[in-house]
PDB file of N, CA and C in Angstrom:
ATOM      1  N   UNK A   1     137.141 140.508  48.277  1.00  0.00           N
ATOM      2  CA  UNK A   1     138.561 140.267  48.435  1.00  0.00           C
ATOM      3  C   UNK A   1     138.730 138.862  48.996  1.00  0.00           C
ATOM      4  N   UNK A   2     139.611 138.081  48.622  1.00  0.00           N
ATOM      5  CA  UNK A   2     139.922 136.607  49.064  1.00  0.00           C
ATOM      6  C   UNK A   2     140.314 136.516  50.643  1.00  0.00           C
ATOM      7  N   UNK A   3     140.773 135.667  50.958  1.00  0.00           N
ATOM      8  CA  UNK A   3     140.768 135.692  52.117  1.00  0.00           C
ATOM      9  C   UNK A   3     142.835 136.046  52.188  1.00  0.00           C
ATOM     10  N   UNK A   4     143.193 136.456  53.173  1.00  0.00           N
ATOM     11  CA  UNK A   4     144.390 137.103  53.565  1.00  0.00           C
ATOM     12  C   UNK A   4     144.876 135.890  54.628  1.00  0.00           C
ATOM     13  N   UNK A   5     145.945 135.548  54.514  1.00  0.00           N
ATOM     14  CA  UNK A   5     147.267 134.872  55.112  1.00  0.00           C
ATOM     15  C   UNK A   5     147.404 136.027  56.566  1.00  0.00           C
ATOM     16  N   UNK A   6     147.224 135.097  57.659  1.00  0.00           N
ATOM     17  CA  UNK A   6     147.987 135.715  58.738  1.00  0.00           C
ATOM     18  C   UNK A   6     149.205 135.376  58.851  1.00  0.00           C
ATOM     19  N   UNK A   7     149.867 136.362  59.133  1.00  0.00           N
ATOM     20  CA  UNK A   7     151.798 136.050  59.556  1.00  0.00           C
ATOM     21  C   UNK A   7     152.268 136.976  59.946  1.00  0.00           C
ATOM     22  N   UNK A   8     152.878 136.918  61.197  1.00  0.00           N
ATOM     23  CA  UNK A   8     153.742 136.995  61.907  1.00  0.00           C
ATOM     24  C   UNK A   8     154.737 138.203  61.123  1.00  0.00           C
ATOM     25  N   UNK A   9     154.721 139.818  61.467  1.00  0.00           N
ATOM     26  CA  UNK A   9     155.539 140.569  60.799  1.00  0.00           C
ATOM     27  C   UNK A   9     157.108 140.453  60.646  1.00  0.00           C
ATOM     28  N   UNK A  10     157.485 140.316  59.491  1.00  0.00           N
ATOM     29  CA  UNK A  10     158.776 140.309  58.845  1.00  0.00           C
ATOM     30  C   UNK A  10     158.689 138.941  58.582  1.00  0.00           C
ATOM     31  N   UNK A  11     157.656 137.805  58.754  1.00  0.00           N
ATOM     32  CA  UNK A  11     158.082 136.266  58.360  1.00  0.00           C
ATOM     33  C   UNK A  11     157.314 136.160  56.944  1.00  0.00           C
ATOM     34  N   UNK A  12     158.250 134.643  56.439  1.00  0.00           N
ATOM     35  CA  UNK A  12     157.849 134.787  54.992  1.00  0.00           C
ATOM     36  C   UNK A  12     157.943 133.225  55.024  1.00  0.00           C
ATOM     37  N   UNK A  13     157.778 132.638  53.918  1.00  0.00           N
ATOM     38  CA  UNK A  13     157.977 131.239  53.713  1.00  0.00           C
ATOM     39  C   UNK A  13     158.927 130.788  52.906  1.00  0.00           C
ATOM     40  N   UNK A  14     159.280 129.388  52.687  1.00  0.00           N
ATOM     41  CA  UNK A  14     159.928 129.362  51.547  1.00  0.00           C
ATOM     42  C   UNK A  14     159.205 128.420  50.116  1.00  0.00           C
ATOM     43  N   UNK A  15     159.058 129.026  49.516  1.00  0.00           N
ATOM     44  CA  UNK A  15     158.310 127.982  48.490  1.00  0.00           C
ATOM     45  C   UNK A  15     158.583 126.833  47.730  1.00  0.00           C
ATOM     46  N   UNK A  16     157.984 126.085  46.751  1.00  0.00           N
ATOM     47  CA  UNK A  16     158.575 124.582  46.725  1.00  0.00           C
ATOM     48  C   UNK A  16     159.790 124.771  45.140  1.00  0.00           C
ATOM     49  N   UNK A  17     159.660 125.997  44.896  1.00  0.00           N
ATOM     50  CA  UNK A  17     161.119 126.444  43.859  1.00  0.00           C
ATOM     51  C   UNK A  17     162.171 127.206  45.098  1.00  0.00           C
ATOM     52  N   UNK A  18     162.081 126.939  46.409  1.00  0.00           N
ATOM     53  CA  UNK A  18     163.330 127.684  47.735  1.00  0.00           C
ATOM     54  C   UNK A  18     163.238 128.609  47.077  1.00  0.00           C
ATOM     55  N   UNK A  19     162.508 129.618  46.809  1.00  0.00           N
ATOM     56  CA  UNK A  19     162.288 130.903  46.549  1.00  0.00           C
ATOM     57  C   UNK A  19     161.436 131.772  48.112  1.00  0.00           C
ATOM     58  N   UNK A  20     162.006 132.602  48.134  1.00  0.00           N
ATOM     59  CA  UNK A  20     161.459 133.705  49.414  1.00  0.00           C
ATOM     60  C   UNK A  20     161.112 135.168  48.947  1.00  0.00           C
ATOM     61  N   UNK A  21     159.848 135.682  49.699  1.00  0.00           N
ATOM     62  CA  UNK A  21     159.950 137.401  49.149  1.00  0.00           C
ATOM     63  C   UNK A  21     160.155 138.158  51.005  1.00  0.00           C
ATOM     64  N   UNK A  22     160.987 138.583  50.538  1.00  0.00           N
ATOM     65  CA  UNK A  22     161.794 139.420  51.475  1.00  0.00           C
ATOM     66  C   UNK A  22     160.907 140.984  51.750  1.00  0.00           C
ATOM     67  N   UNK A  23     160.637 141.081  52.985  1.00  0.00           N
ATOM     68  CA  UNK A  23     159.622 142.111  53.339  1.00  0.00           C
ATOM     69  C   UNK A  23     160.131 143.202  53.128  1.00  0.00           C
ATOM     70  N   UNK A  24     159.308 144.373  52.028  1.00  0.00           N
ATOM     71  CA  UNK A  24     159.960 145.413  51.732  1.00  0.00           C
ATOM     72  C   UNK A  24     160.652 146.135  53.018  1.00  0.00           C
ATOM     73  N   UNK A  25     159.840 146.427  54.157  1.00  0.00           N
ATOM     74  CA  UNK A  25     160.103 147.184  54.962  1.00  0.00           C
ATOM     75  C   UNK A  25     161.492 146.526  56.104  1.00  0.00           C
ATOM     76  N   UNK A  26     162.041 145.656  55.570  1.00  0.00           N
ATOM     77  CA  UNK A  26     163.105 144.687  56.039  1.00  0.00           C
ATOM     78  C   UNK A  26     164.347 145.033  54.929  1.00  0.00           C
ATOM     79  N   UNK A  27     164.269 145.720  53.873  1.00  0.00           N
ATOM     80  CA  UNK A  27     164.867 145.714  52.805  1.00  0.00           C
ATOM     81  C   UNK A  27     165.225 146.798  53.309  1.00  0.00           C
ATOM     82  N   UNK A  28     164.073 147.807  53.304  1.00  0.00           N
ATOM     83  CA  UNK A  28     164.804 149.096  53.976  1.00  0.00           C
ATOM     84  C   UNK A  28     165.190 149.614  54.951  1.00  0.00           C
ATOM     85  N   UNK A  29     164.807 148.893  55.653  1.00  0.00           N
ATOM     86  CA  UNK A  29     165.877 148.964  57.391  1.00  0.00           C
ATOM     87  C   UNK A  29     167.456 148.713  56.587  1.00  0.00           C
ATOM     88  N   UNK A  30     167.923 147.632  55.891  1.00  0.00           N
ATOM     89  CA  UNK A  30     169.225 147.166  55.937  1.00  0.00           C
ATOM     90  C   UNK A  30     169.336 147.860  54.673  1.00  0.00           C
ATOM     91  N   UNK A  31     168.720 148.998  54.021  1.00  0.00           N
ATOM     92  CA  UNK A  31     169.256 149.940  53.174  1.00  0.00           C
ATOM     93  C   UNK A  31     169.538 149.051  51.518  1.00  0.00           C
ATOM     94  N   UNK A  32     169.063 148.053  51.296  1.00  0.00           N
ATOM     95  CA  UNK A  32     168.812 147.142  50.203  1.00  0.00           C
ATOM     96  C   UNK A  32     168.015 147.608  49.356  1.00  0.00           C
ATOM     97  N   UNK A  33     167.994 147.533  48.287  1.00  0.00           N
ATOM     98  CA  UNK A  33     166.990 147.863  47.028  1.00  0.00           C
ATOM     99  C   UNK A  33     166.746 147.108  45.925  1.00  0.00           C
ATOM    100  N   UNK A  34     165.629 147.581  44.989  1.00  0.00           N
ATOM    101  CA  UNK A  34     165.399 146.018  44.096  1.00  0.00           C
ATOM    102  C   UNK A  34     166.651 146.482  43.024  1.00  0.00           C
ATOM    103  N   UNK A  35     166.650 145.496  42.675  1.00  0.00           N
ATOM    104  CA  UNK A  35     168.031 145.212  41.058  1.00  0.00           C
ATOM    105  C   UNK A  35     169.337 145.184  41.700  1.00  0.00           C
ATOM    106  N   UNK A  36     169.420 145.147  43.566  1.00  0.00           N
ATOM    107  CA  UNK A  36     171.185 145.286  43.749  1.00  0.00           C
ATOM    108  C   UNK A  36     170.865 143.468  44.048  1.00  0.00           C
ATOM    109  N   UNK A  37     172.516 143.368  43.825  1.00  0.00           N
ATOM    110  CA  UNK A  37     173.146 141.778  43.688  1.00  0.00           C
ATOM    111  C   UNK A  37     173.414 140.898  45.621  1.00  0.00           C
ATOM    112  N   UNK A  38     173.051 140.793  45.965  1.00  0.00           N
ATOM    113  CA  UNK A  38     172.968 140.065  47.268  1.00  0.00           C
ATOM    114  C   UNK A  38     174.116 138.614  46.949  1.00  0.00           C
ATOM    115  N   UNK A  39     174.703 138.123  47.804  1.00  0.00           N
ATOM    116  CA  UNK A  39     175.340 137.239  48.460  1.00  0.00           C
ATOM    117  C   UNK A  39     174.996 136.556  49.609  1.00  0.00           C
ATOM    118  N   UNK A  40     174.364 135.383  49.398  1.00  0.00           N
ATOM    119  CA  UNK A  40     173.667 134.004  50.502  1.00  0.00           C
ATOM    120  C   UNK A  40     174.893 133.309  51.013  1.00  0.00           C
ATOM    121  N   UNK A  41     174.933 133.470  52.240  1.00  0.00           N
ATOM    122  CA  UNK A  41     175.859 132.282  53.040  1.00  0.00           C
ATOM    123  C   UNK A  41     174.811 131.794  54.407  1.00  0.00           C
ATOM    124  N   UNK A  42     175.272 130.597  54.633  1.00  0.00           N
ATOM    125  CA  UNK A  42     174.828 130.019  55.717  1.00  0.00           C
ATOM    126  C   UNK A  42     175.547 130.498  56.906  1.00  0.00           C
ATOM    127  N   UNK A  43     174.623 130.552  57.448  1.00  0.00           N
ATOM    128  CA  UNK A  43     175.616 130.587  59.084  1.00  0.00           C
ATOM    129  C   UNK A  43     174.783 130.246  60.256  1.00  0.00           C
ATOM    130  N   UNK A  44     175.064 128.622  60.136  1.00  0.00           N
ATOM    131  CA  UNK A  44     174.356 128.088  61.609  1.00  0.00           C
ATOM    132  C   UNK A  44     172.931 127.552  61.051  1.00  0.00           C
ATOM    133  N   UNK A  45     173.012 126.675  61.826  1.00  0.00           N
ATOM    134  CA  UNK A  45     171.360 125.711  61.404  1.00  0.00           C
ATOM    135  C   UNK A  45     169.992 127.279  61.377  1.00  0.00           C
ATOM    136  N   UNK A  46     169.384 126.945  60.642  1.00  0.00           N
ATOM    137  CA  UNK A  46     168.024 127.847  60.658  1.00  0.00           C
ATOM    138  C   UNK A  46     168.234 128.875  60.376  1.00  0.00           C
ATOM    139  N   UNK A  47     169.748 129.259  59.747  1.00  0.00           N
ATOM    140  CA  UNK A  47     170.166 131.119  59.559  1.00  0.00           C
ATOM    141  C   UNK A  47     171.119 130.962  58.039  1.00  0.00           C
ATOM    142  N   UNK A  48     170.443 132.292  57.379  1.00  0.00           N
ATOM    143  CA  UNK A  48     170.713 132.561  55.895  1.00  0.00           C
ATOM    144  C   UNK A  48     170.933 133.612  56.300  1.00  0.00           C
ATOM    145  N   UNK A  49     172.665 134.541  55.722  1.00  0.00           N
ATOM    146  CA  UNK A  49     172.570 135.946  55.958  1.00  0.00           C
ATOM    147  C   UNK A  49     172.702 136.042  54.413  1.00  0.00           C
ATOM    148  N   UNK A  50     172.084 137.099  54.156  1.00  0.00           N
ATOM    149  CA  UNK A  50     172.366 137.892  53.008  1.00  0.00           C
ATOM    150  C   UNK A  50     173.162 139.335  52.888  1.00  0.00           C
ATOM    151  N   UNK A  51     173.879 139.370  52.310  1.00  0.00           N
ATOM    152  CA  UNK A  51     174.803 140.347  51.829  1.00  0.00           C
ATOM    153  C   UNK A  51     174.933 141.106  51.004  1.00  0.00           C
ATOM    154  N   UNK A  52     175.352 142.702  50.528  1.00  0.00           N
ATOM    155  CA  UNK A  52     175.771 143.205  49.038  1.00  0.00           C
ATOM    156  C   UNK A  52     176.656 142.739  48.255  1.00  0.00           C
ATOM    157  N   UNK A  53     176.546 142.417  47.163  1.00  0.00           N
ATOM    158  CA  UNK A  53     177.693 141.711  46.747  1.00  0.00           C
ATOM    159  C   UNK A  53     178.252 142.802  46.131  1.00  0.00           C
ATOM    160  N   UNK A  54     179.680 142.603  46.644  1.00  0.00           N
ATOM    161  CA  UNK A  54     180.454 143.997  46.439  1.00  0.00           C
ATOM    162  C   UNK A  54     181.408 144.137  44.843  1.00  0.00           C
ATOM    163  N   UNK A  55     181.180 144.743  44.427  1.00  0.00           N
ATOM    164  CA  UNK A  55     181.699 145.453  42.837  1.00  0.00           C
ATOM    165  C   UNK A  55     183.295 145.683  42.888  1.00  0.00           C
ATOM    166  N   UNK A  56     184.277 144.711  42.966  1.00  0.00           N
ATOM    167  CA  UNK A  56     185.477 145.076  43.015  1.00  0.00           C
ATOM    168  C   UNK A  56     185.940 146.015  42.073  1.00  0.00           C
ATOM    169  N   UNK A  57     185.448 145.775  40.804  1.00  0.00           N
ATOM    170  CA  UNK A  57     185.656 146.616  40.031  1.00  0.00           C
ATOM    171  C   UNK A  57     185.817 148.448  40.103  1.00  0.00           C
ATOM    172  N   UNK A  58     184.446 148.549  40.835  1.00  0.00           N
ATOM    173  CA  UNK A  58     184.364 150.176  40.708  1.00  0.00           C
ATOM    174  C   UNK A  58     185.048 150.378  42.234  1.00  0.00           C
ATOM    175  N   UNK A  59     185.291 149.478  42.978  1.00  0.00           N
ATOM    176  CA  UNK A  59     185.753 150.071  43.907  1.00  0.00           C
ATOM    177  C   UNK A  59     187.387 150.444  43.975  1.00  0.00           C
ATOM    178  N   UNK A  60     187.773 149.666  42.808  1.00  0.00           N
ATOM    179  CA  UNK A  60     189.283 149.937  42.535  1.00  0.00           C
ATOM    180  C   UNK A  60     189.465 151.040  41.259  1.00  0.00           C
ATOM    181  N   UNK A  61     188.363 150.922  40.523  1.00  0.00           N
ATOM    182  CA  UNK A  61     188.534 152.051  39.615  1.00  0.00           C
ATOM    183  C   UNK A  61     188.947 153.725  40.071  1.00  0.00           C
ATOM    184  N   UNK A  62     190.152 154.169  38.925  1.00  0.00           N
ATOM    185  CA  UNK A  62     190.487 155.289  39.564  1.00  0.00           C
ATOM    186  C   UNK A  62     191.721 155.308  40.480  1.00  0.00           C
ATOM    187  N   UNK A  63     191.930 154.371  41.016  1.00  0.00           N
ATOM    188  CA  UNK A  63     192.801 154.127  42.195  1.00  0.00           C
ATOM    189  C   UNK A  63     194.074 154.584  42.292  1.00  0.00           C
ATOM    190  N   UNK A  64     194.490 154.450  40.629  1.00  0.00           N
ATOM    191  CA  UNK A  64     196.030 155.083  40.134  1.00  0.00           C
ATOM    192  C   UNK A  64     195.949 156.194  39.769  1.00  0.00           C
ATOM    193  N   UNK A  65     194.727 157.228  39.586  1.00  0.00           N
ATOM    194  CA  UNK A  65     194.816 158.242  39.092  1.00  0.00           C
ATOM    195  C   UNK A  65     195.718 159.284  39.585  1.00  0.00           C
ATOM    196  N   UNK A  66     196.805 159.517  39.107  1.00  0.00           N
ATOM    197  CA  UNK A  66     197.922 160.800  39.343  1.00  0.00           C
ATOM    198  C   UNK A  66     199.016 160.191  39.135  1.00  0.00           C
ATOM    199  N   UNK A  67     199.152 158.699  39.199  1.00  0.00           N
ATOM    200  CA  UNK A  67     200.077 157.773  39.547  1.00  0.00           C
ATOM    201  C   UNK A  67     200.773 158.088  38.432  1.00  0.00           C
ATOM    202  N   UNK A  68     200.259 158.241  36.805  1.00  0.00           N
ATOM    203  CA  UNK A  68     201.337 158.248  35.477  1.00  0.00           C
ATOM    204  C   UNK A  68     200.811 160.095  35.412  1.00  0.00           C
ATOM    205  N   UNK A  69     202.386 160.563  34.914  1.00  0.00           N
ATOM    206  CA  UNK A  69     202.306 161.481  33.696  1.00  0.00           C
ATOM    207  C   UNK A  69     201.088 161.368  33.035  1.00  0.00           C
ATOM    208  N   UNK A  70     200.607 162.355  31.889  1.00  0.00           N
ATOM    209  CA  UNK A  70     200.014 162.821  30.978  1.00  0.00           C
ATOM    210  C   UNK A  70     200.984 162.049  29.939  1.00  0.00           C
ATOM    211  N   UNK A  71     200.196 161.289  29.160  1.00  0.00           N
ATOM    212  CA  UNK A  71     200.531 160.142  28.113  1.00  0.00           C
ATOM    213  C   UNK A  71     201.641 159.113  28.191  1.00  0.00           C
ATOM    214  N   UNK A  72     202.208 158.782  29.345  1.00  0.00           N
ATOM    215  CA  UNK A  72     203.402 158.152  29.692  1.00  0.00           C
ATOM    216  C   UNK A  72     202.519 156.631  29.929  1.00  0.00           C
ATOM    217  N   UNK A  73     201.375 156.248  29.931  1.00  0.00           N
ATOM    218  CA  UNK A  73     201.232 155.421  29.753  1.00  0.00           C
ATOM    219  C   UNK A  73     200.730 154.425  27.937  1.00  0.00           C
ATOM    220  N   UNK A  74     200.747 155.816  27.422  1.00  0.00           N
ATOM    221  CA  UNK A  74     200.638 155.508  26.181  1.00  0.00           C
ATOM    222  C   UNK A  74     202.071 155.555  25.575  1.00  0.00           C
ATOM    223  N   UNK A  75     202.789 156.350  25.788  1.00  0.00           N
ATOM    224  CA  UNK A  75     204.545 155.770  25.295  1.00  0.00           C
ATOM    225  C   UNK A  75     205.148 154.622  26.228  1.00  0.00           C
ATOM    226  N   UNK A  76     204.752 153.382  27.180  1.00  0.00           N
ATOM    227  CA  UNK A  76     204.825 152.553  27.523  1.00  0.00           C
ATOM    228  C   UNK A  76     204.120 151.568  26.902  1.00  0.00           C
ATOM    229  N   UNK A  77     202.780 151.859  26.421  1.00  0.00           N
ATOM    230  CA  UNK A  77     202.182 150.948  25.657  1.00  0.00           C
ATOM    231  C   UNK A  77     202.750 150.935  23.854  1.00  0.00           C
ATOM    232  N   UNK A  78     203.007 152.135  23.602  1.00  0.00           N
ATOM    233  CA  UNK A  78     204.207 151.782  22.656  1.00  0.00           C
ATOM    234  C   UNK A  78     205.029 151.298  22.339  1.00  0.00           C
ATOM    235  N   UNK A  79     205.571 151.317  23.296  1.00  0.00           N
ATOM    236  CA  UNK A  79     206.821 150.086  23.053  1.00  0.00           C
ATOM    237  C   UNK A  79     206.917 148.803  23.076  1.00  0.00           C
ATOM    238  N   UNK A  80     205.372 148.096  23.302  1.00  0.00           N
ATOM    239  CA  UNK A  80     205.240 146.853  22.993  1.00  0.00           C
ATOM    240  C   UNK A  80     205.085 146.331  21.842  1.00  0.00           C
ATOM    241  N   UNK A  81     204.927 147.384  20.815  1.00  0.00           N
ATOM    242  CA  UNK A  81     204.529 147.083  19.106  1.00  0.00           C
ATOM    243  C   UNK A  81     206.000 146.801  18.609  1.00  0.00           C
TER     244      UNK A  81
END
C-alpha cells in the first residue's frame, strides 16, 4: 500500500482546479447527500458556508390546491381562445 497523507480529521485541501472533497462523515452530520445541489457563499476571510439549494418550485407546488372548482380553471382558460 502507498504511503497515506496524515490530516487532521474533517480537513481537506483545496486543489489547483479550487476543487475540495468534503468528508463523508461531515456530509452526514449536516444531513447532505451525493447528487443534492449546494449553494457557496462567503462569509468572512477563511470561511465558505455551504448550503441546500432550495427548489422553489416543489416547494410552491400544490399550494392552490382547493383554491378552483372542479374544471373552472379550464372554462377560464377557455375564454382566452
Amino acid at each position: 500500500m502507498g504511503n497515506v497523507k496524515e490530516r487532521r480529521r474533517g480537513a481537506t485541501t483545496i486543489s489547483s482546479k479550487n476543487q475540495i472533497t468534503i468528508p463523508a462523515a461531515e456530509l452526514r452530520a449536516a444531513g447532505l447527500e451525493a447528487g443534492e445541489r449546494l449553494v457557496a457563499r462567503a462569509d468572512g476571510p477563511g470561511r465558505v458556508v455551504l448550503e441546500r439549494e432550495e427548489d422553489v418550485v416543489s416547494e410552491f407546488a400544490g399550494a392552490l390546491s382547493g383554491v378552483y372548482a372542479d374544471r373552472e380553471l379550464d372554462s377560464l382558460r377557455d375564454e382566452w381562445d
